[in-house]
N, C-alpha and C. Protein backbone atom coordinates (compact mmCIF):
# COMPACT_ATOMS: atom_id res chain seq x y z
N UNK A 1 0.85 -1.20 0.00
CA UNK A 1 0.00 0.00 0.00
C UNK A 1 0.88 1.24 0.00
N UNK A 2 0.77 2.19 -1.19
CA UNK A 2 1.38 3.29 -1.00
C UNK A 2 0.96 4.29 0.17
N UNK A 3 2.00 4.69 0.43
CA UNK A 3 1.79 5.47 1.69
C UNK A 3 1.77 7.26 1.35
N UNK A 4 1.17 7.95 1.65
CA UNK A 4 0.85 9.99 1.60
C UNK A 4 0.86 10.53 2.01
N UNK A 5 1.48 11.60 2.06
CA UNK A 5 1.47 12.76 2.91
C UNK A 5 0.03 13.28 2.85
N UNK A 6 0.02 13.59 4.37
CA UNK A 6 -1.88 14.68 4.67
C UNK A 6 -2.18 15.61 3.85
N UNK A 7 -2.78 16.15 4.06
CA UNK A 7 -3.23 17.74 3.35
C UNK A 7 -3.17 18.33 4.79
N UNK A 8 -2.22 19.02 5.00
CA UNK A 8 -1.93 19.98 5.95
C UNK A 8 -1.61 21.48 5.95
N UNK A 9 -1.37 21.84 6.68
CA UNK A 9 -1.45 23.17 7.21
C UNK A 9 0.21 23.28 8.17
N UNK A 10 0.75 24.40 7.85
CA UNK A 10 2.46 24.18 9.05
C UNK A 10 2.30 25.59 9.04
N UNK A 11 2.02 26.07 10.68
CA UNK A 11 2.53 27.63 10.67
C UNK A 11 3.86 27.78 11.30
N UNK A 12 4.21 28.84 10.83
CA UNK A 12 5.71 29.83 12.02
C UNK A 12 4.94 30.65 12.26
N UNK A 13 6.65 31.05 12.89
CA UNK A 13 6.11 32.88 13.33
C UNK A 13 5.72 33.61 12.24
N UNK A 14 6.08 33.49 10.93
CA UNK A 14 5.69 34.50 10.24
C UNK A 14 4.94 33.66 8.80
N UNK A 15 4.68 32.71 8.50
CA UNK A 15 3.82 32.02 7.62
C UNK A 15 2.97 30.74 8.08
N UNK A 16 2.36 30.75 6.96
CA UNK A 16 1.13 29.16 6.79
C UNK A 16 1.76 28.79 5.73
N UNK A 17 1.96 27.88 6.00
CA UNK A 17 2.68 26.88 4.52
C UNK A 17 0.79 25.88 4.23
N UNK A 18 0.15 25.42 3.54
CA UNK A 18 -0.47 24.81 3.25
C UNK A 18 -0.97 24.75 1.56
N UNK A 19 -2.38 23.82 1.47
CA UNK A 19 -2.11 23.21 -0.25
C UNK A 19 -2.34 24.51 -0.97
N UNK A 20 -1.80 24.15 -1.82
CA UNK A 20 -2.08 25.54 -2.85
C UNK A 20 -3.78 25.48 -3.34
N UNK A 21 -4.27 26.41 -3.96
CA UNK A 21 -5.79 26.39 -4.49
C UNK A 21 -5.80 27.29 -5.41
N UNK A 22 -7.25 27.31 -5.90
CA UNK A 22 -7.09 27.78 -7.05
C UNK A 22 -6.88 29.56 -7.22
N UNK A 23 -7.06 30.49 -6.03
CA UNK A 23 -6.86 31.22 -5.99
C UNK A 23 -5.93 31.93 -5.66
N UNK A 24 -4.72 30.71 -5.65
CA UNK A 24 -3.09 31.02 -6.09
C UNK A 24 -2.80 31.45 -7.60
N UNK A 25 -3.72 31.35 -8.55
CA UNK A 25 -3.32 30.97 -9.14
C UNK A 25 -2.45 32.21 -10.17
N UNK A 26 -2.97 33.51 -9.37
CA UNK A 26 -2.40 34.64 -10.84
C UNK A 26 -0.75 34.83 -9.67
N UNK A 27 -1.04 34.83 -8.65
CA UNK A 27 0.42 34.95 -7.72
C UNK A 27 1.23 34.12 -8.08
N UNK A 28 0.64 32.59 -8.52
CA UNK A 28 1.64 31.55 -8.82
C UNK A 28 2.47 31.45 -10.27
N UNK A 29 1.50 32.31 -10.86
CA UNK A 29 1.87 32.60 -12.24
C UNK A 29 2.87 33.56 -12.62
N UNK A 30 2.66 34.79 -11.77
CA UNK A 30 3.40 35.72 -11.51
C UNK A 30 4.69 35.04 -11.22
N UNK A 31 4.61 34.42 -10.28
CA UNK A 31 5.75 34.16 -9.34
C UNK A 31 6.96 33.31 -10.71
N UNK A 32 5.97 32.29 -11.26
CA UNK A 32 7.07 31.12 -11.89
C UNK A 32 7.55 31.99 -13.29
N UNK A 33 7.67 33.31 -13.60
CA UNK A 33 7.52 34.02 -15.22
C UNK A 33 8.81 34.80 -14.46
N UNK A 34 9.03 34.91 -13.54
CA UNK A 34 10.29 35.72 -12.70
C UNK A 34 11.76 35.50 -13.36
N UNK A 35 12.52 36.10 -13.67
CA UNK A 35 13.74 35.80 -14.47
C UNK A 35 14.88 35.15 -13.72
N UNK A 36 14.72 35.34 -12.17
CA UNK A 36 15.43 34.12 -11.75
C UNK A 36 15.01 32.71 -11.65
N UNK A 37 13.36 32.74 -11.45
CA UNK A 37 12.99 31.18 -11.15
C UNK A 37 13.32 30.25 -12.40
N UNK A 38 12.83 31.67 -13.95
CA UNK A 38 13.28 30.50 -15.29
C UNK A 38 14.62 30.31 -15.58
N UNK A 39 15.73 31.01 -14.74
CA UNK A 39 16.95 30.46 -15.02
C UNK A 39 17.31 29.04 -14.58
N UNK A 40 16.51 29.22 -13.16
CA UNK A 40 17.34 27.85 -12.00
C UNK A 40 16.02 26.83 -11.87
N UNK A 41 15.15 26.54 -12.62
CA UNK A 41 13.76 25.53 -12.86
C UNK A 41 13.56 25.07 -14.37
N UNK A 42 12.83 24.00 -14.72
CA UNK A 42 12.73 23.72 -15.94
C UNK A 42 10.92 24.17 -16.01
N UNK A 43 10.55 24.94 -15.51
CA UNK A 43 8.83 25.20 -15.79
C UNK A 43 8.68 25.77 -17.42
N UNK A 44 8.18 25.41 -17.94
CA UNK A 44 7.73 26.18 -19.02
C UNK A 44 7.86 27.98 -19.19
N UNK A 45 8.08 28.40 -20.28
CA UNK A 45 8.31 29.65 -20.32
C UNK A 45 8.18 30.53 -21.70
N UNK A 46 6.81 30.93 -21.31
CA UNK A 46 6.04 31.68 -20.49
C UNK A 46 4.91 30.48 -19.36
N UNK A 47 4.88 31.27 -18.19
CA UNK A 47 4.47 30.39 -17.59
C UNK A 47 2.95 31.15 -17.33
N UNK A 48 1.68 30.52 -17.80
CA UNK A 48 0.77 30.97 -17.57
C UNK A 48 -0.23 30.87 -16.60
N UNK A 49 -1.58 31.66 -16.91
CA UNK A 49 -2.64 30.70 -15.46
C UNK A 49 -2.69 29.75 -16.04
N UNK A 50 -2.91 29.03 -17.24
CA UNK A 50 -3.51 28.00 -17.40
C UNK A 50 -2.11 26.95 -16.86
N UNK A 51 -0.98 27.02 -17.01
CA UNK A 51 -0.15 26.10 -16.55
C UNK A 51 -0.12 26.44 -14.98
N UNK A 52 -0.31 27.21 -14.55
CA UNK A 52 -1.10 27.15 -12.81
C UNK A 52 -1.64 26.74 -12.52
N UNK A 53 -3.15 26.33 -13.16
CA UNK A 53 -3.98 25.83 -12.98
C UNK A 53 -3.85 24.89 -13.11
N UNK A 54 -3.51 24.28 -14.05
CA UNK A 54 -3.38 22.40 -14.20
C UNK A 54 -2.33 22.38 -13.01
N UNK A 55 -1.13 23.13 -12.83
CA UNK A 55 -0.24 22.06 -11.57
C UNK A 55 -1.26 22.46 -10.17
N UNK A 56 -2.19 23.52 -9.77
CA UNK A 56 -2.87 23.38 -8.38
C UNK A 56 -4.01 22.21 -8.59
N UNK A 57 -4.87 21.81 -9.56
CA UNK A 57 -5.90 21.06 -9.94
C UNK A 57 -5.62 19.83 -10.48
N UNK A 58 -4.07 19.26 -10.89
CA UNK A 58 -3.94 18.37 -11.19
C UNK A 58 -2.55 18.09 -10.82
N UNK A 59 -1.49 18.74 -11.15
CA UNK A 59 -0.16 18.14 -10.88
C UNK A 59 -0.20 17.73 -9.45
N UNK A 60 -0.31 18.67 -8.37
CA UNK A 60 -0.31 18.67 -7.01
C UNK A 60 -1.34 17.48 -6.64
N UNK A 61 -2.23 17.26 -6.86
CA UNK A 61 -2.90 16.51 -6.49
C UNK A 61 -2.46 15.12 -6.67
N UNK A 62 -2.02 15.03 -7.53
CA UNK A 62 -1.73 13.42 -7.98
C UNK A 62 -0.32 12.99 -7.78
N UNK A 63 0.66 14.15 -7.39
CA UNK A 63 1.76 13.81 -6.52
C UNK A 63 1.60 13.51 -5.35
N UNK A 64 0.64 14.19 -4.69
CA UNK A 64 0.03 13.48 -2.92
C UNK A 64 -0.34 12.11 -3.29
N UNK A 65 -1.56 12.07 -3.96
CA UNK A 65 -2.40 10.86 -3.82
C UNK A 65 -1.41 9.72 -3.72
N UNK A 66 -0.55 9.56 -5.40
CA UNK A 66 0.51 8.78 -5.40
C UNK A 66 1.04 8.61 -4.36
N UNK A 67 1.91 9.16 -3.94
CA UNK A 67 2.79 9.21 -2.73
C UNK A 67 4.24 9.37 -2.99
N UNK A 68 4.14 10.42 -4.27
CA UNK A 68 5.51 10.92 -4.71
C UNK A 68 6.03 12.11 -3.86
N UNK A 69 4.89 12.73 -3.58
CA UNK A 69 5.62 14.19 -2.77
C UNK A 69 4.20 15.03 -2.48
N UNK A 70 4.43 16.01 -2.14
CA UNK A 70 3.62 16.85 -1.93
C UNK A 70 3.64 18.86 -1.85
N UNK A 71 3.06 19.45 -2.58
CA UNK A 71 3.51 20.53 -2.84
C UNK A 71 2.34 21.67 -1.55
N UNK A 72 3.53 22.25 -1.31
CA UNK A 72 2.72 23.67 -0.57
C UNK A 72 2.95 24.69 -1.06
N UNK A 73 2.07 25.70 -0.58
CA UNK A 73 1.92 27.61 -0.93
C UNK A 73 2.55 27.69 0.33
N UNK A 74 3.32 28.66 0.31
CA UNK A 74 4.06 29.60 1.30
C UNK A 74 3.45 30.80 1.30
N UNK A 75 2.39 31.24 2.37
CA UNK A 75 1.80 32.44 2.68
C UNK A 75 2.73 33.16 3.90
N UNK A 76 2.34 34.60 3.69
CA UNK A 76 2.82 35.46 4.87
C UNK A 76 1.10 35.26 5.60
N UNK A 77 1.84 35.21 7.02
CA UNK A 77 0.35 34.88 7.85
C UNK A 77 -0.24 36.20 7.96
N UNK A 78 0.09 37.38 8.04
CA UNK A 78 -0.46 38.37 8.27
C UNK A 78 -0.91 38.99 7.06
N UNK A 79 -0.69 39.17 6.46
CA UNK A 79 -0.95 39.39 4.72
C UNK A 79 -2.10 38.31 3.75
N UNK A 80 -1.52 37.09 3.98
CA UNK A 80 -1.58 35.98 3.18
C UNK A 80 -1.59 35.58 2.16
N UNK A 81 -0.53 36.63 1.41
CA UNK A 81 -0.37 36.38 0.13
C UNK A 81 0.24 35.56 0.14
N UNK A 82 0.81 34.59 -1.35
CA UNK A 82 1.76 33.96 -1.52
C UNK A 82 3.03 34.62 -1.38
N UNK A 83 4.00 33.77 -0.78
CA UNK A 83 5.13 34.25 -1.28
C UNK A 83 6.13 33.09 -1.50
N UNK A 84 5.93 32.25 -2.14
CA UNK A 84 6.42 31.02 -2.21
C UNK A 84 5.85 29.55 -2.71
N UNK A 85 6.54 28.55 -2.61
CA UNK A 85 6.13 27.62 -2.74
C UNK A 85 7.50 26.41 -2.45
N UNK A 86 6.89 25.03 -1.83
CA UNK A 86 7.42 24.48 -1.06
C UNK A 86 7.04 22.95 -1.64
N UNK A 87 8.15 22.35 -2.64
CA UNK A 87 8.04 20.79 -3.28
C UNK A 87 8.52 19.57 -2.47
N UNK A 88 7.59 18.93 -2.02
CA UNK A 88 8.53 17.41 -1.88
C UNK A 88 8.55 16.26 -3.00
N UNK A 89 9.46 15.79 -3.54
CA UNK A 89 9.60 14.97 -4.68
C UNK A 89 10.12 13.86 -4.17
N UNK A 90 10.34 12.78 -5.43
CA UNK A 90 11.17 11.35 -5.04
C UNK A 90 10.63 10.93 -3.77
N UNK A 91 9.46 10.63 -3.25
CA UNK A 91 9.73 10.59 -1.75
C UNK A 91 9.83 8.62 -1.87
N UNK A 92 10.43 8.49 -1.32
CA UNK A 92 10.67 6.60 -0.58
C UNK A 92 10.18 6.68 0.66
N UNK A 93 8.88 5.81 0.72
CA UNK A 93 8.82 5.57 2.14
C UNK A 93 9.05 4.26 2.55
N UNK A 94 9.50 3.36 1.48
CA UNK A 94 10.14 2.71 2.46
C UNK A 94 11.88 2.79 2.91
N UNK A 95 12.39 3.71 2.24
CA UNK A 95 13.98 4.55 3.14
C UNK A 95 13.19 5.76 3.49
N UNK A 96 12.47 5.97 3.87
CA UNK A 96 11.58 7.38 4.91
C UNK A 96 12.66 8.34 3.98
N UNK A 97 12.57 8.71 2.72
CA UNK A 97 13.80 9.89 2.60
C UNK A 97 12.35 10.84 1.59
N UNK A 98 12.96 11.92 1.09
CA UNK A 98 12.32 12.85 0.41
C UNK A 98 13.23 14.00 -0.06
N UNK A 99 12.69 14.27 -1.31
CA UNK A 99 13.46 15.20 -1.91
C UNK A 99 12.81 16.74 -1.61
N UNK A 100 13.77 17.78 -1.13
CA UNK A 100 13.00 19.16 -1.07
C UNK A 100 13.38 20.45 -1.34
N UNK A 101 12.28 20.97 -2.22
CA UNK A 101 13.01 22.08 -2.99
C UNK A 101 12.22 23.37 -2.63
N UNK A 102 12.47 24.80 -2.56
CA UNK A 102 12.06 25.46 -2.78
C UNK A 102 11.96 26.89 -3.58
N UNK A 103 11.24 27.79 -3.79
CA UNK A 103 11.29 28.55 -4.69
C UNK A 103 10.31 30.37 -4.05
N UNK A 104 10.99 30.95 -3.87
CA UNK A 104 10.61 31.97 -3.01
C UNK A 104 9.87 33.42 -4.33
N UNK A 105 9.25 34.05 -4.04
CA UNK A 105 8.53 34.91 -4.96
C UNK A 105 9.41 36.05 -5.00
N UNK A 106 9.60 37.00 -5.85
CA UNK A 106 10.31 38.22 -6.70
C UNK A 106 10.33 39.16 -5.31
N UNK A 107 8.91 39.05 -4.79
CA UNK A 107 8.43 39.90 -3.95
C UNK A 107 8.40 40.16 -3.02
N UNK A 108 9.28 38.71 -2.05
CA UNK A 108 9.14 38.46 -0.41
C UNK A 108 10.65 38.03 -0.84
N UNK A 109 11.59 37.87 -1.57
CA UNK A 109 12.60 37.85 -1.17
C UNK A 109 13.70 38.93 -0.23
N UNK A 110 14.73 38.38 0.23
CA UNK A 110 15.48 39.07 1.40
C UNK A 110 14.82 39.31 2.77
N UNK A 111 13.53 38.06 2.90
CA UNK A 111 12.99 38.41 4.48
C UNK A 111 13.38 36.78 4.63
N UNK A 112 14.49 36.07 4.31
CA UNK A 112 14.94 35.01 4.82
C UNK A 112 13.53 33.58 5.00
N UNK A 113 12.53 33.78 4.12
CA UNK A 113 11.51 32.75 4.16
C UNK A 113 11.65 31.85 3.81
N UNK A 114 12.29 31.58 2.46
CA UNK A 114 13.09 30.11 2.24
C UNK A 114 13.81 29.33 3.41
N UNK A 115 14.29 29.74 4.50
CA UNK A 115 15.15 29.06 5.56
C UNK A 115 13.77 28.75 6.40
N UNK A 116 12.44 29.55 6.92
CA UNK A 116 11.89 28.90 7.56
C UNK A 116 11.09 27.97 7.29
N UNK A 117 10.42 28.63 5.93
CA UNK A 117 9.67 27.50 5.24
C UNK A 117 10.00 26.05 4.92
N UNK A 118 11.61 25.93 4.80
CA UNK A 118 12.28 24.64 4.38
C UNK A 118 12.40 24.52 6.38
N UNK A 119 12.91 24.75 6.72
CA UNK A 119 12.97 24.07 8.07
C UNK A 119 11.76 23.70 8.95
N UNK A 120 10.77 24.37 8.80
CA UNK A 120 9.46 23.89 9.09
C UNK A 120 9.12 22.70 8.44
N UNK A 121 9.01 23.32 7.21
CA UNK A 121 8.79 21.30 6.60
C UNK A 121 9.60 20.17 6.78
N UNK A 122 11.29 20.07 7.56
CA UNK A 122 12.14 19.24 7.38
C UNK A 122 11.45 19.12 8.99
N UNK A 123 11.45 19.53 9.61
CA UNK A 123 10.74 19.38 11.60
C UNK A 123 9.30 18.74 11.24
N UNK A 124 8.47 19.13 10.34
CA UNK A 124 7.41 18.20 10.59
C UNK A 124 7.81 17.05 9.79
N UNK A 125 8.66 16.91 9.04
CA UNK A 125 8.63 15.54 8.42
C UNK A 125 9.11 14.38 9.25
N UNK A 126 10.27 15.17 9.73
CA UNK A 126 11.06 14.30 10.87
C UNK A 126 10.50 13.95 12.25
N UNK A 127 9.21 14.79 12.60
CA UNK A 127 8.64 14.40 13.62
C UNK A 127 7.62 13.93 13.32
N UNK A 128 6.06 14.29 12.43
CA UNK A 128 4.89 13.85 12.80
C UNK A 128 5.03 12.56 11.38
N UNK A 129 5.75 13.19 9.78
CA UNK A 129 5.96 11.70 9.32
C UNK A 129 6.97 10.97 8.98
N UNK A 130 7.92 10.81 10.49
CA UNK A 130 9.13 9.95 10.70
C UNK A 130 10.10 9.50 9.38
N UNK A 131 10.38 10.90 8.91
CA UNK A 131 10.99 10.28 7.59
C UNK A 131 12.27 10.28 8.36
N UNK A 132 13.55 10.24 7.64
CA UNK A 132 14.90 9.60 8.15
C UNK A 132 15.53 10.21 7.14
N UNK A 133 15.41 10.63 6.02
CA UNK A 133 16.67 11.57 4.87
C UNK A 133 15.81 12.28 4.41
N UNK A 134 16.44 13.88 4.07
CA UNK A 134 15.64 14.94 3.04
C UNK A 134 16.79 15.15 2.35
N UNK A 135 17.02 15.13 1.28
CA UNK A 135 17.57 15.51 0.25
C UNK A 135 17.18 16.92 -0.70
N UNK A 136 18.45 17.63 -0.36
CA UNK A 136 18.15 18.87 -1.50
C UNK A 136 19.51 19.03 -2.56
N UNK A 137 19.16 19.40 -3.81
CA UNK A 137 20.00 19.12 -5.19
C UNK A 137 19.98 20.91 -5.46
N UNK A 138 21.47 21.75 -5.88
CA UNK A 138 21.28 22.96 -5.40
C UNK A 138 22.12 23.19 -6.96
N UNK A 139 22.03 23.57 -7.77
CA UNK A 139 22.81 24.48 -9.05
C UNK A 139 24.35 24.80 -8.44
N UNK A 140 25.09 24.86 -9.09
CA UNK A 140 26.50 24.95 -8.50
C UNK A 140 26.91 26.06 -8.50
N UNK A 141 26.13 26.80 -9.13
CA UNK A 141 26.19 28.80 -9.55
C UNK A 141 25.04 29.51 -8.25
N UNK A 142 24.24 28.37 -7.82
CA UNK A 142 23.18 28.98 -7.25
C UNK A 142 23.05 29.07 -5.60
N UNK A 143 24.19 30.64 -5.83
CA UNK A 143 24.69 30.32 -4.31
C UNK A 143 23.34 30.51 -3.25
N UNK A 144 22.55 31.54 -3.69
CA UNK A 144 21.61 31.75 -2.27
C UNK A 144 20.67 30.69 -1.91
N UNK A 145 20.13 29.51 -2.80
CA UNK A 145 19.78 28.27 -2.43
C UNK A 145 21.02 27.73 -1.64
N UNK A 146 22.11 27.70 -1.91
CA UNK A 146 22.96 27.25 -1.46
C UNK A 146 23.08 27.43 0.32
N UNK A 147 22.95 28.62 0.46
CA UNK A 147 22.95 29.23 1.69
C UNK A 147 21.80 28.68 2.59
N UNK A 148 20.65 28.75 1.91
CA UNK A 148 19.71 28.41 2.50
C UNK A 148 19.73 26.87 3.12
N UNK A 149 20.11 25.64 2.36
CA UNK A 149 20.80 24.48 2.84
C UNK A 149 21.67 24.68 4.22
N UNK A 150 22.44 25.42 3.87
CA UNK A 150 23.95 25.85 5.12
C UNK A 150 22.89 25.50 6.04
N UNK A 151 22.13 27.01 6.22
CA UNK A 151 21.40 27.95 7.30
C UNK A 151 20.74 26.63 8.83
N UNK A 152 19.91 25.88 7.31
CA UNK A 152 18.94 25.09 8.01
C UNK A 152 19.57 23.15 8.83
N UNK A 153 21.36 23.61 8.53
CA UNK A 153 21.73 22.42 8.91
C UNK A 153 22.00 21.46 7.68
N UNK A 154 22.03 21.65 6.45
CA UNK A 154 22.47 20.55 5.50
C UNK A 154 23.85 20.22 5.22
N UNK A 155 23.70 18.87 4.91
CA UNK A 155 25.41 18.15 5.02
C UNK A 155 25.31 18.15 3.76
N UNK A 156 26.94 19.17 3.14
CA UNK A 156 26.80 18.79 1.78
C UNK A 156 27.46 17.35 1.14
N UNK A 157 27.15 16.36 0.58
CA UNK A 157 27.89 15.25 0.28
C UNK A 157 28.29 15.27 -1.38
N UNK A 158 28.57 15.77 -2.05
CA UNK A 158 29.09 15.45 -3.09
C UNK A 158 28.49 16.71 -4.12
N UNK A 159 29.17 16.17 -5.33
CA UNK A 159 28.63 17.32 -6.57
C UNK A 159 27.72 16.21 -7.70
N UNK A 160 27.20 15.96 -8.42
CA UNK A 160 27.00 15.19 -10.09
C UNK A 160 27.26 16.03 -10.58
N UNK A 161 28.50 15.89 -11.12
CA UNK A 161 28.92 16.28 -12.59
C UNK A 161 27.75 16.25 -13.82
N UNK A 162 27.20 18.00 -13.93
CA UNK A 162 26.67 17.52 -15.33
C UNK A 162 25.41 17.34 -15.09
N UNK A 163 25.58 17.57 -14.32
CA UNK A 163 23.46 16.70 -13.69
C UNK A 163 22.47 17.32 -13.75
N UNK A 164 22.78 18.99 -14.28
CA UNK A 164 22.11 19.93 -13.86
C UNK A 164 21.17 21.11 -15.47
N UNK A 165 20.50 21.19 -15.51
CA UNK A 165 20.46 22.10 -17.18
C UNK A 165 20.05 23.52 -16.42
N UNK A 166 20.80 24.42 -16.41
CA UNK A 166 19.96 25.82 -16.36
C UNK A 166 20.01 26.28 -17.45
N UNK A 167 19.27 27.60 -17.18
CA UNK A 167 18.63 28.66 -18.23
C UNK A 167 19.38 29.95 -18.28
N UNK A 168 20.02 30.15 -19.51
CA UNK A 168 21.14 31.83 -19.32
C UNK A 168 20.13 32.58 -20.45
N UNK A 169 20.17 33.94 -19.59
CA UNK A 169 19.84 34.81 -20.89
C UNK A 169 20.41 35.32 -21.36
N UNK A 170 20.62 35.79 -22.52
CA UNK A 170 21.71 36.25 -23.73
C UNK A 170 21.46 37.87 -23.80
N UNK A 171 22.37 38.96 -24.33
CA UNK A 171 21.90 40.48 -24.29
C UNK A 171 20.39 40.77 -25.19
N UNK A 172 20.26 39.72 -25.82
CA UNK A 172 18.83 40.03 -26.85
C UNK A 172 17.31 39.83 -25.96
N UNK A 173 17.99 39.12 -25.08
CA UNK A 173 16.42 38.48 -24.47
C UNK A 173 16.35 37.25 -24.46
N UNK A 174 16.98 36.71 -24.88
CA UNK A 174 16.53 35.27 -25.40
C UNK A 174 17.66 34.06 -24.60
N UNK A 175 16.52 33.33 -24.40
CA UNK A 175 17.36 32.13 -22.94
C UNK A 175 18.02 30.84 -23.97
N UNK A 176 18.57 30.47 -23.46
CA UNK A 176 19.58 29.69 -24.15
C UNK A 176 19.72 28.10 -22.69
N UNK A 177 20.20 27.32 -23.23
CA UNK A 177 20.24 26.04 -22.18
C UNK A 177 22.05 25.68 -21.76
N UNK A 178 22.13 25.44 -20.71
CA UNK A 178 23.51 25.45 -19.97
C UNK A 178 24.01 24.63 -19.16
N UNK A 179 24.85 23.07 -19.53
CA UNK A 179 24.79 22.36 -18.61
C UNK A 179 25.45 22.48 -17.32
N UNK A 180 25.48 22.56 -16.04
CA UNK A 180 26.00 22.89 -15.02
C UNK A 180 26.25 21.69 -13.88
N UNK A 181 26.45 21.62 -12.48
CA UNK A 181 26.56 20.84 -11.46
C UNK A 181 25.43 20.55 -11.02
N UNK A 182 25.31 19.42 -9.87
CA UNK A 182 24.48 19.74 -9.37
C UNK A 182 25.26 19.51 -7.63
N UNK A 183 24.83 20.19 -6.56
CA UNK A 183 25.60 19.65 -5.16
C UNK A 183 24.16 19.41 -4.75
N UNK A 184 24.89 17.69 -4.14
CA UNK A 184 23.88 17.15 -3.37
C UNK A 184 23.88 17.35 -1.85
N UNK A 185 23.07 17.88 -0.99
CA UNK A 185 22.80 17.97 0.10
C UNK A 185 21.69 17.08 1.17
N UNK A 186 22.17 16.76 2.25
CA UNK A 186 21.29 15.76 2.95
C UNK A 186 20.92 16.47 4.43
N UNK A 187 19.87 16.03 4.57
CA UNK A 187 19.41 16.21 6.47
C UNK A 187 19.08 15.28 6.71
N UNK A 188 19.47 14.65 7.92
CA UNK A 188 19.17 13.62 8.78
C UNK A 188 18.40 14.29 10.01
N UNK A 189 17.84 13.62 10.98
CA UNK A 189 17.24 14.22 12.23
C UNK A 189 18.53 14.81 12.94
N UNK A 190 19.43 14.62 13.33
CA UNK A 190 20.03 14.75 14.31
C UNK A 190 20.67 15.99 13.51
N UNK A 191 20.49 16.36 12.31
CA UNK A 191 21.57 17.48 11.96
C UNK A 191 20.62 18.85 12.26
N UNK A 192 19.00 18.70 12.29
CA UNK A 192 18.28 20.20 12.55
C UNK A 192 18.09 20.28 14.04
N UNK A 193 18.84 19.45 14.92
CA UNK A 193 18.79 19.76 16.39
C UNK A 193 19.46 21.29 16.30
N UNK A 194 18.62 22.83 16.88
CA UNK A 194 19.72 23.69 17.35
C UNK A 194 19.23 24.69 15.95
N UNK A 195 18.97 23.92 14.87
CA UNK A 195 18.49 24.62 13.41
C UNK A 195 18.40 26.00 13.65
N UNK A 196 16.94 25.73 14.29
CA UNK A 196 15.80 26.99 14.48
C UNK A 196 16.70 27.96 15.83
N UNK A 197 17.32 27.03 16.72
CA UNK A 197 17.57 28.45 17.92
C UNK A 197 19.08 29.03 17.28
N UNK A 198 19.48 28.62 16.11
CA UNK A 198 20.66 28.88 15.48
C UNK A 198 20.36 30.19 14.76
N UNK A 199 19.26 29.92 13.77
CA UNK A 199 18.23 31.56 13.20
C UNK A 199 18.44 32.59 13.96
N UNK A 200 17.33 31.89 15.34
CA UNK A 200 17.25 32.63 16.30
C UNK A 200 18.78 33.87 16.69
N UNK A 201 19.52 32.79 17.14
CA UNK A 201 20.63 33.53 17.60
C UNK A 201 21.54 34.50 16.57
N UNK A 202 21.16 34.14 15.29
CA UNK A 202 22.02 34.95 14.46
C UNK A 202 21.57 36.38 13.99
N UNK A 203 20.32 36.79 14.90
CA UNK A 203 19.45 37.84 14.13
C UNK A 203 18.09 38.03 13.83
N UNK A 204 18.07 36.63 13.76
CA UNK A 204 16.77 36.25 13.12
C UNK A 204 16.69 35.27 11.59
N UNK A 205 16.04 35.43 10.78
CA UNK A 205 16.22 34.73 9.13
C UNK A 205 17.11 34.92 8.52
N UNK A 206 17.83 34.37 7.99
CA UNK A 206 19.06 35.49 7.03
C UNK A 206 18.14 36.35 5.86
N UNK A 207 19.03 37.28 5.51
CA UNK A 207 18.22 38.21 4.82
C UNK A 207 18.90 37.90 3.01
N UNK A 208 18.67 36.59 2.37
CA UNK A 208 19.13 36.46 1.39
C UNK A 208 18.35 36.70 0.17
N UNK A 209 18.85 36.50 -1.05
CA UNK A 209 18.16 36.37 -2.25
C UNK A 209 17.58 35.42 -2.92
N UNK A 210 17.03 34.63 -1.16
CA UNK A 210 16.78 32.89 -1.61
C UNK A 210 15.66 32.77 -2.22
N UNK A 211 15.60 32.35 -3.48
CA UNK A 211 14.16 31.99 -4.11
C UNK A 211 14.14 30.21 -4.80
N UNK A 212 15.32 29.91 -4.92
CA UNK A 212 15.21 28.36 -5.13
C UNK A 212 16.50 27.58 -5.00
């Protein structure tokens, strides 16, 4: 029996991570047409509502059901706009591991939300569904994802050579394809002990340009 993640809800201090709907859908659109997300993602481009709509009404859905992963909206709780979004992929439950990526909006970047949003989801995975590895895969150019890994406790273990396709734009406008690295990064439970009072102690969120 395949096994699924809930349809849940994860707050912090300063967001609701929960499922996306359909009235994400011009924020989500907005969000994925951003000239950094189409460098460091393979989404289609131009990214429209209608390709919003099919991934809140169909992609998302049938990655839960399955029991491949599960995707969230990253809201500011006081606001509640989007400002984000939050993938679990590859998931194995029977090695409890999961793959996790995220991707922060044009608009809420430099309030350090990528570090809580990813550490919130790596604390509930590790506690309420006992996974045992999260895996995140980071562009080798793409330092402020990069950072965001550091922040939240990730062990980096290796590079794949080659593993990686981004997106460059050229002086005309026009994107072109680029093969690059990829660095693999892991969390185990015992590495986000301290995570969160580590934030804490440094300031607060880091204030990066983390969007994926």
């Amino acid at each position: 029996m395949t096994s699924t993640f809930p349809s849940i809800s994860i707050s912090t201090e300063r967001l609701v991570l929960r499922p996306l709907d359909e009235d994400d859908v011009p924020a989500l659109a907005e969000m994925m047409n951003d000239e950094q997300v189409t460098a460091w993602t393979s989404v289609p481009q131009p990214f429209t509502a209608r390709n919003a709509r099919t991934w809140i009404t169909q992609y998302a859905p049938a990655q839960r059901a399955s029991g491949r992963g599960l995707d969230l909206a990253v809201t500011e709780f006081l606001t509640q706009r989007l400002v984000g979004v939050i993938q679990l992929g590859k998931t194995n439950w029977h090695v409890r591991s999961t793959e996790l990526s995220y991707i922060i909006a044009p608009w809420a970047r430099g309030e350090g939300y990528a570090s809580e949003a990813a550490l919130a989801t790596a604390q509930w995975l590790f506690t309420d569904q006992k996974l045992e590895r999260i895996e995140l895969r980071t562009a080798a150019d793409n330092t402020a994802s990069q950072q965001v890994a550091q922040k939240i406790g990730c062990i980096s273990e290796g590079v794949l050579r080659g593993a990686c396709i981004a997106r460059v734009r050229a002086d005309d406008g026009t994107w072109s394809e680029a093969r690059t690295d990829f660095i693999v990064w892991s969390l185990l439970p015992e590495d986000i002990e301290g995570a969160g009072e580590h934030l804490t102690e440094s300031g607060g969120y880091p204030s990066y340009a983390d969007w994926n």
